[in-house]
Protein backbone atom coordinates (compact mmCIF):
# COMPACT_ATOMS: atom_id res chain seq x y z
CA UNK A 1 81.24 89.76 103.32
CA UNK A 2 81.78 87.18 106.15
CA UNK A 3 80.85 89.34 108.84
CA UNK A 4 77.54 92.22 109.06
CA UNK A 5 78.27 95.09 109.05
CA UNK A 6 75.45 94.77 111.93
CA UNK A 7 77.34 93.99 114.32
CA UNK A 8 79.40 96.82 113.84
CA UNK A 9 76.37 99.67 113.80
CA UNK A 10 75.24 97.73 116.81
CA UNK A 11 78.18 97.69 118.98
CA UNK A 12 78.80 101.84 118.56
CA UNK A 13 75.03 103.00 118.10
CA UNK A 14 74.81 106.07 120.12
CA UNK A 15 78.26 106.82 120.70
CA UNK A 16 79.73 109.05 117.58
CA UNK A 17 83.36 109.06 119.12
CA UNK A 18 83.23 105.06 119.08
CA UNK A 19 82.30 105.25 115.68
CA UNK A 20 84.70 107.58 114.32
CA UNK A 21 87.59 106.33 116.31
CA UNK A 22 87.21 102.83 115.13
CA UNK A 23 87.01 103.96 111.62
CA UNK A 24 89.89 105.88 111.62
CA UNK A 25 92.03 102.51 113.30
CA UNK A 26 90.81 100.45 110.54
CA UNK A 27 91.83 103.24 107.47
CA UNK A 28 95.37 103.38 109.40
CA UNK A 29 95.59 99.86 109.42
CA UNK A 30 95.92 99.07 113.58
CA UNK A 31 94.37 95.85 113.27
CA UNK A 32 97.40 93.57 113.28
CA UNK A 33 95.25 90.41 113.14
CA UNK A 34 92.07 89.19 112.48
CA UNK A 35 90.53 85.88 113.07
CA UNK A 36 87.02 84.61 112.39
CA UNK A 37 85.05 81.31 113.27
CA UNK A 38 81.12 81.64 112.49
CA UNK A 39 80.82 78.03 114.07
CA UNK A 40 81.83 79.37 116.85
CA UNK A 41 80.76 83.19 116.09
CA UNK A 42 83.70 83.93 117.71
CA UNK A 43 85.89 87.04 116.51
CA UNK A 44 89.88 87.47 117.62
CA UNK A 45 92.17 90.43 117.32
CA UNK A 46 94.91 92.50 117.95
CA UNK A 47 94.67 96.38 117.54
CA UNK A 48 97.44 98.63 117.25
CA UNK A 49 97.19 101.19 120.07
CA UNK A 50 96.19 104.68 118.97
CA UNK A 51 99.06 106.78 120.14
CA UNK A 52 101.33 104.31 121.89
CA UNK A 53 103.74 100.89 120.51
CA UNK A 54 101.33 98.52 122.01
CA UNK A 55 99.17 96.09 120.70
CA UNK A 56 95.82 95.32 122.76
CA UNK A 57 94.44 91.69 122.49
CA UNK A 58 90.30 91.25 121.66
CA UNK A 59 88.18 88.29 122.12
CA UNK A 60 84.57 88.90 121.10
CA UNK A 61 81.61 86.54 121.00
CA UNK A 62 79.09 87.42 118.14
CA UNK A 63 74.93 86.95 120.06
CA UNK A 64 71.97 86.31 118.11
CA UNK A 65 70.33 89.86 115.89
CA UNK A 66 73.53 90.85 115.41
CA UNK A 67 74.52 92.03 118.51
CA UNK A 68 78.12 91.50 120.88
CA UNK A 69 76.88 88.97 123.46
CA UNK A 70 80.55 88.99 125.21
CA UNK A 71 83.83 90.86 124.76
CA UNK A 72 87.10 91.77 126.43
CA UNK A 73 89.82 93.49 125.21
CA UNK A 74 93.40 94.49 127.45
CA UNK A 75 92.84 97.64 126.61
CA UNK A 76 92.14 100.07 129.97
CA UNK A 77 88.43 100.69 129.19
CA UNK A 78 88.35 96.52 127.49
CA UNK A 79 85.98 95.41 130.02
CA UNK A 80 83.22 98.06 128.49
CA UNK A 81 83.19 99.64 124.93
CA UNK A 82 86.03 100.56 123.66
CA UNK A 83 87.32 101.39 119.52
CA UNK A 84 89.67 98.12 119.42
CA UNK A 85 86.49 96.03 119.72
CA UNK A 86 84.58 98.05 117.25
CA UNK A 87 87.76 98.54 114.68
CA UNK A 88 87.50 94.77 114.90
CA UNK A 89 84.37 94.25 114.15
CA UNK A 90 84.50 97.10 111.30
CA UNK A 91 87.78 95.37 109.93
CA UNK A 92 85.59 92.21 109.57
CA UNK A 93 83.34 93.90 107.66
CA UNK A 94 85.38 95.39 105.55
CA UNK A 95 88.42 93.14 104.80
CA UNK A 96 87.22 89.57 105.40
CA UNK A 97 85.77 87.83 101.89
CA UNK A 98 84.49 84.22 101.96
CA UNK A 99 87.18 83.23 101.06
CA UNK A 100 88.94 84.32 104.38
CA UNK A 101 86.84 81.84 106.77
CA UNK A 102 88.02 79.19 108.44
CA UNK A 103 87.19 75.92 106.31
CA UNK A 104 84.53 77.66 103.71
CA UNK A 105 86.59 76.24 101.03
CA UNK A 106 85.99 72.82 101.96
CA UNK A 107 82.30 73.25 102.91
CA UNK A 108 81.32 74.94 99.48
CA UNK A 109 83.73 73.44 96.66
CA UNK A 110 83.09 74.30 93.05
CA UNK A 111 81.54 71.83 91.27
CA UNK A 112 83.68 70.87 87.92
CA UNK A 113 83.72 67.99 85.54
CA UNK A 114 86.12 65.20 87.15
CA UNK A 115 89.53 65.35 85.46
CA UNK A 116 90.70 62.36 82.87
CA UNK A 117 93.24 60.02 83.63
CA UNK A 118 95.46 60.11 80.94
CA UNK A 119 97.99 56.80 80.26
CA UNK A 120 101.71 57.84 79.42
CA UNK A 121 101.28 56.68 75.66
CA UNK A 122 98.90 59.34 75.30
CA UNK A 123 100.64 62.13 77.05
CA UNK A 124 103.62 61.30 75.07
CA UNK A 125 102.94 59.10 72.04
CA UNK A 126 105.62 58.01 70.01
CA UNK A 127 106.56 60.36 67.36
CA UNK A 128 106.06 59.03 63.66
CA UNK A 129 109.88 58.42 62.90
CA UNK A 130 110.28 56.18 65.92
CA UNK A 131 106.95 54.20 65.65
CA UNK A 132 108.16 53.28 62.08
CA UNK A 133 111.20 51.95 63.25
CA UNK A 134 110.25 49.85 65.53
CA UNK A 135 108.25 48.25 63.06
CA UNK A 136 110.90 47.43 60.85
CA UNK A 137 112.81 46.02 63.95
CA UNK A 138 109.93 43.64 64.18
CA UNK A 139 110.25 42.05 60.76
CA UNK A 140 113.97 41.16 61.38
């Protein structure tokens, strides 16, 4: 997975209503969006709003020992703790392969023989009717 799950047990240790609420976002799909850039270590979001049609913007920035070293969400309680921050963060864990950052392809490519350069005669060579024509076109 691209992001620990860390930073997740981190951010709700000792708050069981935290953890369950941001669990139950993430199984009924309220994050919207989901972007991650571990230059950076910089996590952006949007989580559906529990019981309203809203959307609430995140912007977290991921410390050192896996732990949320700044985080705001424009959610009422977003300056603190609050389950869009932590659905984010489990949503990360959960959903976002390798494959998902920003640029891994390019960083880790897999390593293959190079491909052959093939000429046109040998993609298409002349099938045996025609090549013996043209031979007897040559004689006259």
């Amino acid at each position: 997975m691209a992001l620990s799950i860390l930073y997740w047990l981190n951010f709700v240790s000792g708050t069981k209503k935290l953890h369950q609420k941001s669990e139950v976002a993430v199984k009924s799909e309220h994050v919207l969006k989901f972007l991650y850039d571990p230059e950076l270590r910089h996590v952006q979001g949007r989580v559906q709003a529990s019981m309203r049609d809203r959307s609430y913007h995140i912007n977290i920035t991921l410390g050192d020992n896996y732990t949320v070293e700044d985080s705001i969400c424009d959610c009422v309680n977003g300056q603190d703790k609050c389950h869009h921050k932590a659905s984010l963060l489990l949503y990360g864990y959960k959903n976002v392969s390798k494959t998902d950052v920003r640029e891994s392809w390019i960083k880790h490519p897999k390593s293959g023989p190079p491909k052959k350069t093939m000429t046109m005669d040998e993609l298409f060579p002349p099938t045996p009717k025609l090549a013996n024509y043209s031979h007897a076109m040559d004689s006259f």
